[in-house]
Protein backbone atom coordinates (compact mmCIF):
# COMPACT_ATOMS: atom_id res chain seq x y z
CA UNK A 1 0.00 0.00 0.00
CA UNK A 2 0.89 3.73 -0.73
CA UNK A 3 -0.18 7.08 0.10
CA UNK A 4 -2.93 8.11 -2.45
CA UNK A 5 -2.25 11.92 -4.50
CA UNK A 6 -5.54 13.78 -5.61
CA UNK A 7 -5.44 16.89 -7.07
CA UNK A 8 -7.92 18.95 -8.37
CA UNK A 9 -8.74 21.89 -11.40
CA UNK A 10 -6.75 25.14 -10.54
CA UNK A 11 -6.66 28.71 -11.85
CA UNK A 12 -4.39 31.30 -12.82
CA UNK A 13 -4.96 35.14 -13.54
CA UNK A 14 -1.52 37.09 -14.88
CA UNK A 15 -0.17 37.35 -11.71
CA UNK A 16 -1.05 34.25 -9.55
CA UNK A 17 -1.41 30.33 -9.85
CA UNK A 18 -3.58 28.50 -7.30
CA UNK A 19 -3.72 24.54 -7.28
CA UNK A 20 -4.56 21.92 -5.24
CA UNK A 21 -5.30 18.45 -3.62
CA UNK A 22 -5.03 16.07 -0.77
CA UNK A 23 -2.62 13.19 0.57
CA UNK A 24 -4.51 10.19 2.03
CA UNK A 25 -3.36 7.89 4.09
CA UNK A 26 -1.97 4.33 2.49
CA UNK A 27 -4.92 2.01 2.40
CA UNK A 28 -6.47 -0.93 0.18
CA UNK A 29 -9.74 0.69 -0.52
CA UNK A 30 -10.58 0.76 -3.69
CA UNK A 31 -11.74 4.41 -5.50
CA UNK A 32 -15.25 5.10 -5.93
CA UNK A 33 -16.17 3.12 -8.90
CA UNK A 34 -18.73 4.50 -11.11
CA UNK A 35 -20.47 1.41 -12.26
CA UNK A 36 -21.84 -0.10 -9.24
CA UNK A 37 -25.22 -0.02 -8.22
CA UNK A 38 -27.59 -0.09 -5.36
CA UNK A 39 -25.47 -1.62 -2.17
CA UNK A 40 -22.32 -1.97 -4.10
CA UNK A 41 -22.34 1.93 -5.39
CA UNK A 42 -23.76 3.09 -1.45
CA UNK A 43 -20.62 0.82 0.03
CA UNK A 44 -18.45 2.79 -2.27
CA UNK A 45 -19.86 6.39 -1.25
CA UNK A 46 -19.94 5.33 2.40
CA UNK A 47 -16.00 4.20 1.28
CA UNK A 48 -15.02 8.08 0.68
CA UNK A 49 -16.16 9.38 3.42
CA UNK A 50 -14.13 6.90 5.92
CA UNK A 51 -10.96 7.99 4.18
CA UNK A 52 -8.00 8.88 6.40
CA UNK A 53 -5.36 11.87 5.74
CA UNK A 54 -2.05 12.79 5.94
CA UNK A 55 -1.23 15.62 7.89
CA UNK A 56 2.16 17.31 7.40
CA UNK A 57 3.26 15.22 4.17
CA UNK A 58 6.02 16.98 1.79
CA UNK A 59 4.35 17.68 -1.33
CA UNK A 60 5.99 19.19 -4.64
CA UNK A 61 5.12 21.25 -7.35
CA UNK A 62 6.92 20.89 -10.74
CA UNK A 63 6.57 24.61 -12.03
CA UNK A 64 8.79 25.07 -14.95
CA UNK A 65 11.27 22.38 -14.37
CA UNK A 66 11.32 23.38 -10.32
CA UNK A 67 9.78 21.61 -7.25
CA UNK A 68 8.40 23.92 -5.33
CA UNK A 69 7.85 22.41 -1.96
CA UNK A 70 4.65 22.77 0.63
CA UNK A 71 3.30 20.53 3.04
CA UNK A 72 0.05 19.51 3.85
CA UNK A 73 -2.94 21.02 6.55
CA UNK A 74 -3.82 19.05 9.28
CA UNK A 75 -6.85 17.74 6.88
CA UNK A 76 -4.39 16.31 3.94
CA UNK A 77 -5.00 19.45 1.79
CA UNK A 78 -2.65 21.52 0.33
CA UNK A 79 -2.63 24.49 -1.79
CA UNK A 80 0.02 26.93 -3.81
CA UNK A 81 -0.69 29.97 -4.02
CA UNK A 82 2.47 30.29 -6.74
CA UNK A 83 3.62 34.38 -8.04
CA UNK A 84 3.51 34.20 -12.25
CA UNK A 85 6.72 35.95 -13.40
CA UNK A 86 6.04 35.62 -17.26
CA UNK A 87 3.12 35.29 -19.56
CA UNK A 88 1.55 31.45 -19.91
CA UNK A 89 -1.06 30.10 -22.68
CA UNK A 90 -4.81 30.32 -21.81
CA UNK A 91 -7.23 28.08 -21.60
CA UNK A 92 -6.66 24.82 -19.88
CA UNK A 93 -2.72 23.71 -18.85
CA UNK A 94 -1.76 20.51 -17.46
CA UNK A 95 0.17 20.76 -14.41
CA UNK A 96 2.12 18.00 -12.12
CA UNK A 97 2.39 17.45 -8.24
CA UNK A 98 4.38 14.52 -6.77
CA UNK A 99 5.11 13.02 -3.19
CA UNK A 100 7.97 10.64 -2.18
CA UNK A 101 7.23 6.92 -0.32
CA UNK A 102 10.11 4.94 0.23
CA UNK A 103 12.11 6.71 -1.88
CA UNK A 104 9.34 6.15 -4.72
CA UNK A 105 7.93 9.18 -6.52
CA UNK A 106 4.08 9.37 -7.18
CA UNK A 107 2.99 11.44 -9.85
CA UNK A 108 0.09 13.08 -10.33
CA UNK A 109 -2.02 15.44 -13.38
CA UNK A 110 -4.65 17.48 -13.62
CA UNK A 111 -4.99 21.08 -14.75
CA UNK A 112 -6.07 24.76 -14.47
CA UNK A 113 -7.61 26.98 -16.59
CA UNK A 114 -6.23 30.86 -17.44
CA UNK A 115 -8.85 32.12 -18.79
CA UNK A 116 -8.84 33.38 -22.46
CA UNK A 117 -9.50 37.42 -22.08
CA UNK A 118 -13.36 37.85 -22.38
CA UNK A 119 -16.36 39.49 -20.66
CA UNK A 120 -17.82 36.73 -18.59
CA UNK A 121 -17.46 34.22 -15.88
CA UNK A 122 -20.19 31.84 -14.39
CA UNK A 123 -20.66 30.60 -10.88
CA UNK A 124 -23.01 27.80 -10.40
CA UNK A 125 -24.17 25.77 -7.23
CA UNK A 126 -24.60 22.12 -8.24
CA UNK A 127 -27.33 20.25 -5.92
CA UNK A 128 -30.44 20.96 -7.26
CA UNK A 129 -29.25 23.37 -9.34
CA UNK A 130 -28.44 21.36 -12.20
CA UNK A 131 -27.94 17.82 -10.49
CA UNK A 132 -31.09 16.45 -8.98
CA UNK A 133 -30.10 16.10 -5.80
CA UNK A 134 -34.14 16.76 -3.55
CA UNK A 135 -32.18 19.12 -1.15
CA UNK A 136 -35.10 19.97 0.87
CA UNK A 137 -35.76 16.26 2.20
CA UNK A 138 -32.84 14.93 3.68
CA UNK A 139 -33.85 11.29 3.24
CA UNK A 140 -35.06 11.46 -0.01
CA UNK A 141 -31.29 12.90 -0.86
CA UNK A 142 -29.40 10.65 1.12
CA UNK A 143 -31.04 7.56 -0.63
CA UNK A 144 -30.14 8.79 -3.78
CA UNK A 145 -26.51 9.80 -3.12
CA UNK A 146 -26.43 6.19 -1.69
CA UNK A 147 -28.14 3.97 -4.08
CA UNK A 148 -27.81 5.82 -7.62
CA UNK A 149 -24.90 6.03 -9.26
CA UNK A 150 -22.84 8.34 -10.97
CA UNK A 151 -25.13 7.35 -14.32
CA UNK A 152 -28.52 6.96 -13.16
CA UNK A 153 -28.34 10.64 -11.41
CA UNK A 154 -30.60 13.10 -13.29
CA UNK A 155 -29.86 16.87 -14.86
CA UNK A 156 -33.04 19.27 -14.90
CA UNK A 157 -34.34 19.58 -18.56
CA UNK A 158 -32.65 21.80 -20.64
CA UNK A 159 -30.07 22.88 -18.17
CA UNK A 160 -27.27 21.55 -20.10
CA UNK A 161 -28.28 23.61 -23.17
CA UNK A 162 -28.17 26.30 -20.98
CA UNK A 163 -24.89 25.91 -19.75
CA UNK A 164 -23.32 25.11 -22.85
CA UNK A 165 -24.89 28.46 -24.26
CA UNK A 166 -22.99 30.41 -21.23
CA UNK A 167 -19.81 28.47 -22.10
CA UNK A 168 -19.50 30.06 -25.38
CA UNK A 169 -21.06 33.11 -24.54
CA UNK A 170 -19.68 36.49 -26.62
CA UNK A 171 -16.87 34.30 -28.40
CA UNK A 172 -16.58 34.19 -32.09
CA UNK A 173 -13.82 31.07 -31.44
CA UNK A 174 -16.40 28.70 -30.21
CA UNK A 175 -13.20 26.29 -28.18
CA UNK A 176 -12.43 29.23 -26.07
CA UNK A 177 -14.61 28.76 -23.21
CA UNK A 178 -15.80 31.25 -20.47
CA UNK A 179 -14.69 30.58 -16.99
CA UNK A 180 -16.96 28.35 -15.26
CA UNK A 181 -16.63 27.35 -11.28
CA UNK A 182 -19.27 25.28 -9.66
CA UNK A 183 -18.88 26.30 -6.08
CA UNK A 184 -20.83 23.67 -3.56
CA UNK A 185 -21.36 23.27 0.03
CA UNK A 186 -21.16 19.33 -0.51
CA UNK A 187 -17.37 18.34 0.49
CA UNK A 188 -13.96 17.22 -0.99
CA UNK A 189 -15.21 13.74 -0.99
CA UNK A 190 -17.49 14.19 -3.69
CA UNK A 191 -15.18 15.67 -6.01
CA UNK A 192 -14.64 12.45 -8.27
CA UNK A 193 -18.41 11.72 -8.63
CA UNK A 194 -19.42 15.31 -9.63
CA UNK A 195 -16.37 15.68 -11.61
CA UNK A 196 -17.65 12.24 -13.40
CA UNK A 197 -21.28 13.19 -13.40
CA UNK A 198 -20.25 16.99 -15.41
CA UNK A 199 -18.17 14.86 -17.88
CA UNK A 200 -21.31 12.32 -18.55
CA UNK A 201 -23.69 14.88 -19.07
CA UNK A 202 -21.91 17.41 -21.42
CA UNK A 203 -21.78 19.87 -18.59
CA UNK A 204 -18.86 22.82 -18.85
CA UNK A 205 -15.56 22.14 -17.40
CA UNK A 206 -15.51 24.18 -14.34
CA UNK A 207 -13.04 24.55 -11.47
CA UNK A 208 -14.71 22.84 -7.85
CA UNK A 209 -14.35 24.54 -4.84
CA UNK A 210 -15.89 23.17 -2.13
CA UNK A 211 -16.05 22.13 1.40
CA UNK A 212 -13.37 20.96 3.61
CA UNK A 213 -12.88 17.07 3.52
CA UNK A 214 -14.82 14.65 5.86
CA UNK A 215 -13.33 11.59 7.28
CA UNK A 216 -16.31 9.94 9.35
CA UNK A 217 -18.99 7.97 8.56
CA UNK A 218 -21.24 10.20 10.57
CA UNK A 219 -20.50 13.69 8.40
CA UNK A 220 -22.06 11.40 5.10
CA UNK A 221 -25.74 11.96 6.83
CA UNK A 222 -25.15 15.75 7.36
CA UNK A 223 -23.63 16.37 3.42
CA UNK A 224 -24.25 19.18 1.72
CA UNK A 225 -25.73 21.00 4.97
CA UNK A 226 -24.66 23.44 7.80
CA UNK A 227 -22.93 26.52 7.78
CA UNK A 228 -22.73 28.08 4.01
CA UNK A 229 -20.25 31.06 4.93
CA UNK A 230 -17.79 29.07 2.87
CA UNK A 231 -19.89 29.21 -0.15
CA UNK A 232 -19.89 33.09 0.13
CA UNK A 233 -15.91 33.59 0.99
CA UNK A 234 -15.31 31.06 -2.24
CA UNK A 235 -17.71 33.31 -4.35
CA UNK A 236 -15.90 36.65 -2.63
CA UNK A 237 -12.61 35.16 -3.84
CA UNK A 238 -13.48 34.36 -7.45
CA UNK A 239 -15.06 38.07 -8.04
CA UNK A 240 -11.79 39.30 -6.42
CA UNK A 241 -8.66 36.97 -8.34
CA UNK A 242 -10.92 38.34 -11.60
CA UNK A 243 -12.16 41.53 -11.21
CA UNK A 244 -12.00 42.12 -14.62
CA UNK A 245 -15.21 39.47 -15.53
CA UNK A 246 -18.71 40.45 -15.70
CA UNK A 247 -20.04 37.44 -13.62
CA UNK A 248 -23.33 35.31 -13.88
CA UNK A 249 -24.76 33.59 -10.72
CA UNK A 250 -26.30 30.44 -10.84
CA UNK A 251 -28.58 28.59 -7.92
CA UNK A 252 -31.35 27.22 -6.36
CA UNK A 253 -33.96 27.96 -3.83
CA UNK A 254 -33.66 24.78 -1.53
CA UNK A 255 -31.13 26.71 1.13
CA UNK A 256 -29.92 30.02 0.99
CA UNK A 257 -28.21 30.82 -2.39
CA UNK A 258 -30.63 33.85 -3.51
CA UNK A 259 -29.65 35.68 0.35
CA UNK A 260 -26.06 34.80 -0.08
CA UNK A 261 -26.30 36.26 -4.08
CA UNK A 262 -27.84 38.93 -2.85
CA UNK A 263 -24.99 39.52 -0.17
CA UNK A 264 -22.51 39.16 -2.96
CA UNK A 265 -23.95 41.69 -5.44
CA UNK A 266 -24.18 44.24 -2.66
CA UNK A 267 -20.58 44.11 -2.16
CA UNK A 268 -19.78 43.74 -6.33
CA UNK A 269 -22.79 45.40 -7.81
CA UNK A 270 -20.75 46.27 -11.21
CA UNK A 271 -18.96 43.12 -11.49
CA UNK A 272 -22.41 40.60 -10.92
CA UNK A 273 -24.70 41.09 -14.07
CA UNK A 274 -27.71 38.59 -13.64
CA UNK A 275 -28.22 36.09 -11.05
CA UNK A 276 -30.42 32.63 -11.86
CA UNK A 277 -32.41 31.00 -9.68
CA UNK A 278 -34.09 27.55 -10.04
CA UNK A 279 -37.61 26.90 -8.42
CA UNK A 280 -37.39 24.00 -6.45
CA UNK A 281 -40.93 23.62 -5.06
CA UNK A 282 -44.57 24.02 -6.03
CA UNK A 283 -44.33 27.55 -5.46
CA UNK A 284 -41.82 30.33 -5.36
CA UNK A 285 -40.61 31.57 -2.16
CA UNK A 286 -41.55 35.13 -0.80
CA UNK A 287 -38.22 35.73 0.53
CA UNK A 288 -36.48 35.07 -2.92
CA UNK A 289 -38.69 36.63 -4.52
CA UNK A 290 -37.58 39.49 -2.36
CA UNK A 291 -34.33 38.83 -2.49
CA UNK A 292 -34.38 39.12 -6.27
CA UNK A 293 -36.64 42.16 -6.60
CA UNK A 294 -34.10 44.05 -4.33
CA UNK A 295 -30.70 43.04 -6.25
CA UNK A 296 -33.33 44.41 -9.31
CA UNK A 297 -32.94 47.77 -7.72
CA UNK A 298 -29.58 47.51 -8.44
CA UNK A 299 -29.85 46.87 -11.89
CA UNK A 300 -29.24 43.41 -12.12
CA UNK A 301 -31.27 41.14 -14.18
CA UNK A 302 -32.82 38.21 -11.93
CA UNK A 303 -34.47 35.35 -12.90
CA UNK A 304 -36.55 32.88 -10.68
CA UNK A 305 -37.68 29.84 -13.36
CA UNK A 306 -38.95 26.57 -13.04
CA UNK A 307 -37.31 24.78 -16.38
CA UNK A 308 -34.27 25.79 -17.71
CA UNK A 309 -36.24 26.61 -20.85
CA UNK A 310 -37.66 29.85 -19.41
CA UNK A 311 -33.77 30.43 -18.07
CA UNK A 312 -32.34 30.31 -21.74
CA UNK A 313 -35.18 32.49 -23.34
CA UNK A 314 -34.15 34.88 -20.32
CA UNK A 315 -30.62 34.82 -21.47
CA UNK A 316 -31.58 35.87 -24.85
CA UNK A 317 -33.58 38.69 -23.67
CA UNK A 318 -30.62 40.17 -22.10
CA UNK A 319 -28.54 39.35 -24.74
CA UNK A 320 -26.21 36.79 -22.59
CA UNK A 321 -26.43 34.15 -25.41
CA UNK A 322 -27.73 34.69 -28.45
């Protein structure tokens, strides 16, 4: 057995580079495998969130033929935060990390975007507001995360149209993308599956940020839930590494995302330029509907829709995608 290496999409502006990942402990589980189904796919969930990680291990980032060296949190994560001192390409780049056991090197890819100079960048939540995910019962949720896998999970209708529409939004080269981030308060954990599930369904490729890594059985039942303040310093930090992007927000009414877009645009009211939220119930919600009527006031276009059909015809209106 050997320590396991996962790292995960970064991003660059001119002047910074930001990637990173965790070290886990040595084990023989096997990774989450996509293919199982009912017990086999919930024993594999239930497998991810058991995981044990490795504080304090010496990690290294090749960065133009040097290792630049960091070690890990307490939680297994690490992160460079890496000064640019000349110009890069744009769009995606593949980058490397490695750690050393027993003298062995382990190697690891993935890759960050720089994103190709444009007007727009998205932010979208992902449960239930493009993977059906029934937020607002716990059980309901919990069975599904457990017992359907990675290809019988569902996208709304049309929300994939949607997306791709944003991707390519004001570009005449239609394989430069708009920066995309899907910003979640489900956990590290989940990574691999929601990764997956994007890639399956035709969804943008997006950089993840979310929540700080769970490691007992007992955080699986409470997924997705409790404090959201990380959701709104995540947001906060996009809007600031890119001032330069006239931003889209993407979300849901099942918890809090039209209050916390609302917070946002108060603080960036030039930078946000339309906020989305999906309808989640039979009815709308009086306080989103407030919430959205007020960021109105402040000249940013707001729509509350039940299919993503009414979304897109919104996004023509406003000349976001034509």
């Amino acid at each position: 057995m050997k320590p396991i290496l996962k790292l995960y999409r970064g991003y660059a502006n001119e002047q910074e580079l930001i990637v990173m990942g965790h070290v886990f402990k040595p084990t023989n589980k096997q990774d989450y495998d996509f293919q199982k189904k009912n017990f086999k796919n919930a024993n594999s969930i239930i497998k991810m969130f058991r995981i044990g990680t490795q504080a304090n291990a010496d990690v290294y980032l090749d960065y133009h033929g040097t290792k630049i060296h960091t070690k890990t949190l307490d939680d297994g994560y690490f992160k460079f935060c890496i000064p640019l001192t000349e110009k890069s390409n744009y769009g995606w780049i593949d980058y490397s990390v490695s750690i050393f056991y027993k003298e062995q090197e382990i190697i690891e890819t993935a890759s960050f975007i720089k994103p190709h100079e444009g007007n727009f960048g998205f932010i979208s939540d992902i449960d239930d507001t493009f993977l059906v995910s029934h937020t607002r019962n716990v059980l309901k949720k919990l069975y599904i995360l457990l017992f359907k896998n990675v290809y019988d999970r569902k996208v709304y209708a049309n929300v994939v149209a949607h997306y791709q529409a944003l991707s390519t939004a004001g570009r005449n080269n239609k394989t430069e993308q708009n920066a995309f981030f899907y910003v979640s308060s489900s956990e590290w954990n989940l990574y691999r599956f929601i990764t997956q599930f994007t890639e399956i369904n035709q969804l943008p490729r997006a950089v993840l940020l979310l929540k700080d890594i769970k490691t007992s059985l007992m955080d699986l039942f409470i997924t997705g839930r409790g404090d959201h303040n990380h959701k709104f310093e995540k947001i906060k930090h996009i809007l600031e590494f890119y001032p330069n992007l006239h931003y889209t927000l993407l979300g849901d009414d099942s918890q809090h995302d039209p209050y916390l877009y609302e917070n946002i645009c108060k603080i960036f009211p030039v930078t946000v330029k339309a906020v989305y939220i999906r309808q989640t119930g039979n009815y709308k919600k009086e306080k989103a509907v407030n919430a959205l009527k007020n960021l109105e006031t402040l000249n940013i276009k707001t729509c509350y829709f039940k299919d993503s059909s009414q979304a897109i015809a919104h996004s023509k209106s406003i000349g976001l995608i034509s």
